[in-house]
Protein backbone atom coordinates (compact mmCIF):
# COMPACT_ATOMS: atom_id res chain seq x y z
CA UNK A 1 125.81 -24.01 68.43
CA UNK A 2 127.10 -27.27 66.81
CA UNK A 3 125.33 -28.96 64.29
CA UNK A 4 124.53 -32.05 65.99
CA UNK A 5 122.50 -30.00 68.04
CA UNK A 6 120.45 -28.48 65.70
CA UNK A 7 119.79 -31.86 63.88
CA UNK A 8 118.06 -35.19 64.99
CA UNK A 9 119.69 -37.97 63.22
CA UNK A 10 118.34 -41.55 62.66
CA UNK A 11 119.57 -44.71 61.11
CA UNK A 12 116.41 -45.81 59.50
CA UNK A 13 117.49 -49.01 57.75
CA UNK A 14 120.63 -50.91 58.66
CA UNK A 15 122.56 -52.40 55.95
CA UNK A 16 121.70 -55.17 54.07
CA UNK A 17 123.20 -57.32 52.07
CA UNK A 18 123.15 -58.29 48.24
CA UNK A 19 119.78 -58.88 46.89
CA UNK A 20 116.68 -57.69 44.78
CA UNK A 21 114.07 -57.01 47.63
CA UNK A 22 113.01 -53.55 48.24
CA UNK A 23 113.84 -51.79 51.73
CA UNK A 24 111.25 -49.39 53.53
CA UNK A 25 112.78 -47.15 55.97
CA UNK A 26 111.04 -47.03 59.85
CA UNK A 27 108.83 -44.12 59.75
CA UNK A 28 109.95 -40.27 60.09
CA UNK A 29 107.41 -38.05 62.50
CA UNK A 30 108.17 -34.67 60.76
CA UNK A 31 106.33 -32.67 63.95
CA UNK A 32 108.36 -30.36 64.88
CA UNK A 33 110.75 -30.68 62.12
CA UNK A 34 110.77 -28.05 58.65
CA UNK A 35 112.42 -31.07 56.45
CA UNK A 36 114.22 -33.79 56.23
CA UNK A 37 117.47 -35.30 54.29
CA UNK A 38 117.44 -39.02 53.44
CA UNK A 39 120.95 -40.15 52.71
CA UNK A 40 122.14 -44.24 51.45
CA UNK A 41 124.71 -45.71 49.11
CA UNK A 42 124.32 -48.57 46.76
CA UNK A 43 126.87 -51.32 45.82
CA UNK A 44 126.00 -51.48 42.23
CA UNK A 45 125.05 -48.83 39.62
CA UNK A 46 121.69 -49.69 37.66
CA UNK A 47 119.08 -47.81 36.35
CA UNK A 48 116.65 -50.12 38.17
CA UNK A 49 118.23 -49.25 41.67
CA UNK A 50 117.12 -46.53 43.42
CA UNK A 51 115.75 -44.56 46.38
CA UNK A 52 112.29 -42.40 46.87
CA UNK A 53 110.32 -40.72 49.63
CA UNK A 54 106.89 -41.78 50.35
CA UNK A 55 104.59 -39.41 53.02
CA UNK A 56 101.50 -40.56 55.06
CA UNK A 57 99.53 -38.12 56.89
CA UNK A 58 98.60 -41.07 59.47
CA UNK A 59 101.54 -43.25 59.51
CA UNK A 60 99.80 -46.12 57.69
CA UNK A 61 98.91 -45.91 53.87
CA UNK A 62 102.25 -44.40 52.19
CA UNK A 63 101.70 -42.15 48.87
CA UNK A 64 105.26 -42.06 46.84
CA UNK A 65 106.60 -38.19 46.63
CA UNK A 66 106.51 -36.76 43.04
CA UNK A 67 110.28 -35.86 41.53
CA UNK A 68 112.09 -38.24 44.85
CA UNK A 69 112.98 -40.41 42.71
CA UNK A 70 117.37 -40.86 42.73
CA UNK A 71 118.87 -43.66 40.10
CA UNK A 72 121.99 -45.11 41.44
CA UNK A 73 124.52 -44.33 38.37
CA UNK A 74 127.40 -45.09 40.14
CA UNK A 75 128.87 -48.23 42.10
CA UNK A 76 128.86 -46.97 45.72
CA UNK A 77 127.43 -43.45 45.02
CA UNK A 78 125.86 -41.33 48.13
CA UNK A 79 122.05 -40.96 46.97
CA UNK A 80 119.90 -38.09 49.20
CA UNK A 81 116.73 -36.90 49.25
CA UNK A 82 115.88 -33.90 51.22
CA UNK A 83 112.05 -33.20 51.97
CA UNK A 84 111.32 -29.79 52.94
CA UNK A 85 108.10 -29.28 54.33
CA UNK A 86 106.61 -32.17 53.66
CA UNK A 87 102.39 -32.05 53.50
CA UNK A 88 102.16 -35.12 55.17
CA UNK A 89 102.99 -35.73 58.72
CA UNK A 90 104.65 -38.91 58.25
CA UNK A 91 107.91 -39.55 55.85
CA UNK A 92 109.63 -43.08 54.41
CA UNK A 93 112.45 -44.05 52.16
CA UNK A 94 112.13 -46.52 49.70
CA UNK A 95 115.11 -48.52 48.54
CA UNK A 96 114.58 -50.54 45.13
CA UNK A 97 116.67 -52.50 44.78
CA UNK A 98 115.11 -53.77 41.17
CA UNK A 99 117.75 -54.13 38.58
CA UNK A 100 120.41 -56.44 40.02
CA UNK A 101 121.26 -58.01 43.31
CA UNK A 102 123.09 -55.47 45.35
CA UNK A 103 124.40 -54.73 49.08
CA UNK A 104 123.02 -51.38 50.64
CA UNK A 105 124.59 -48.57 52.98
CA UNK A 106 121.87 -47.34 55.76
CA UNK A 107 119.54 -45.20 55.31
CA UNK A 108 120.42 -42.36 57.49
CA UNK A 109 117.42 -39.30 58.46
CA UNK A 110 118.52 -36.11 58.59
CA UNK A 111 115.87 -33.94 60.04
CA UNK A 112 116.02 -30.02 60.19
CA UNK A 113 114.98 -26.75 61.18
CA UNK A 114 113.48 -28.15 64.47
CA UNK A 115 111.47 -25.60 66.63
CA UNK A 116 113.33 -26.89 70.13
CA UNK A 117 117.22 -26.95 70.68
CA UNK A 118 119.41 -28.50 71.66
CA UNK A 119 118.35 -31.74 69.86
CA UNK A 120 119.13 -34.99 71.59
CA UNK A 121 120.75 -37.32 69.11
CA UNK A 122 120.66 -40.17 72.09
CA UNK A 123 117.30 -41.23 71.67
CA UNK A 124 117.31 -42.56 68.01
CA UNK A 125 114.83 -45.04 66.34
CA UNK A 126 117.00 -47.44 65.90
CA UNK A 127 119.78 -47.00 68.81
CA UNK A 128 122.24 -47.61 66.34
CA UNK A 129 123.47 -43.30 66.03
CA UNK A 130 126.54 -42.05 68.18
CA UNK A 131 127.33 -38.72 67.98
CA UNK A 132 129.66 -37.25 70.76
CA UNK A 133 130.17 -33.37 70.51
CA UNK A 134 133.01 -31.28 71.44
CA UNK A 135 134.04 -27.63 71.86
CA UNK A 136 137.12 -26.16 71.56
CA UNK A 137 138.63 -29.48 72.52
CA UNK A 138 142.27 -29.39 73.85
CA UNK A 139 145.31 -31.28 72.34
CA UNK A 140 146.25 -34.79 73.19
CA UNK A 141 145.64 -38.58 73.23
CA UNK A 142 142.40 -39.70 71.83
């Protein structure tokens, strides 16, 4: 089975451009799911930018995730934080963007180890995912 069908993926944030404001992703409902891969890239390398996972077990007051923390330490690194079985029903990413103004990738969601296949990637949280799968596709004009 392809990948894509074994994993629901969301754009959680869209990108934004430079400033200092933090960015809190649209939730993640983990039922049904074993974990979960957060993945974002920063414009500018600071030890005051960063990402973390917060978890909720009722989707309203967010607790931050001991360890989730991910320093950007390089212009335009990939940062990711994968969850795996969270205790809390309910996951967010966190963006700080604290120690100088900077422009931000989206936050894609990764989630895993679901207990129905095949996943469909179509309906998305934010609409903004495309993911067209092929098999053994033939030779030719794209």
């Amino acid at each position: 089975m392809q990948l894509s069908k074994m994993i629901k993926v969301d754009q959680v944030v869209v990108p934004a451009s430079a400033a200092t404001t933090t960015l809190t992703s649209d939730t993640v409902d983990m039922a049904g799911y074993d974990g979960c891969l957060f993945l974002t890239s920063m414009h500018v390398a600071n030890a005051d930018n960063y990402i973390s996972v917060e978890q909720s077990a009722d989707d309203s007051s967010y607790a931050a995730l001991a360890g989730t923390k991910v320093v950007c330490g390089a212009a335009d690194q990939v940062l990711g934080v994968d969850v795996y079985r969270p205790i809390d029903r309910y996951l967010q990413c966190v963006m700080v963007r604290g120690g100088s103004s900077t422009a931000s990738g989206s936050i894609i969601a990764i989630q895993y180890c679901g207990q129905k296949f095949p996943i469909d990637n179509a309906a998305t949280t934010t609409g903004d995912v495309q993911i067209e799968t092929y098999a053994s596709p033939a030779e030719g004009s794209i």
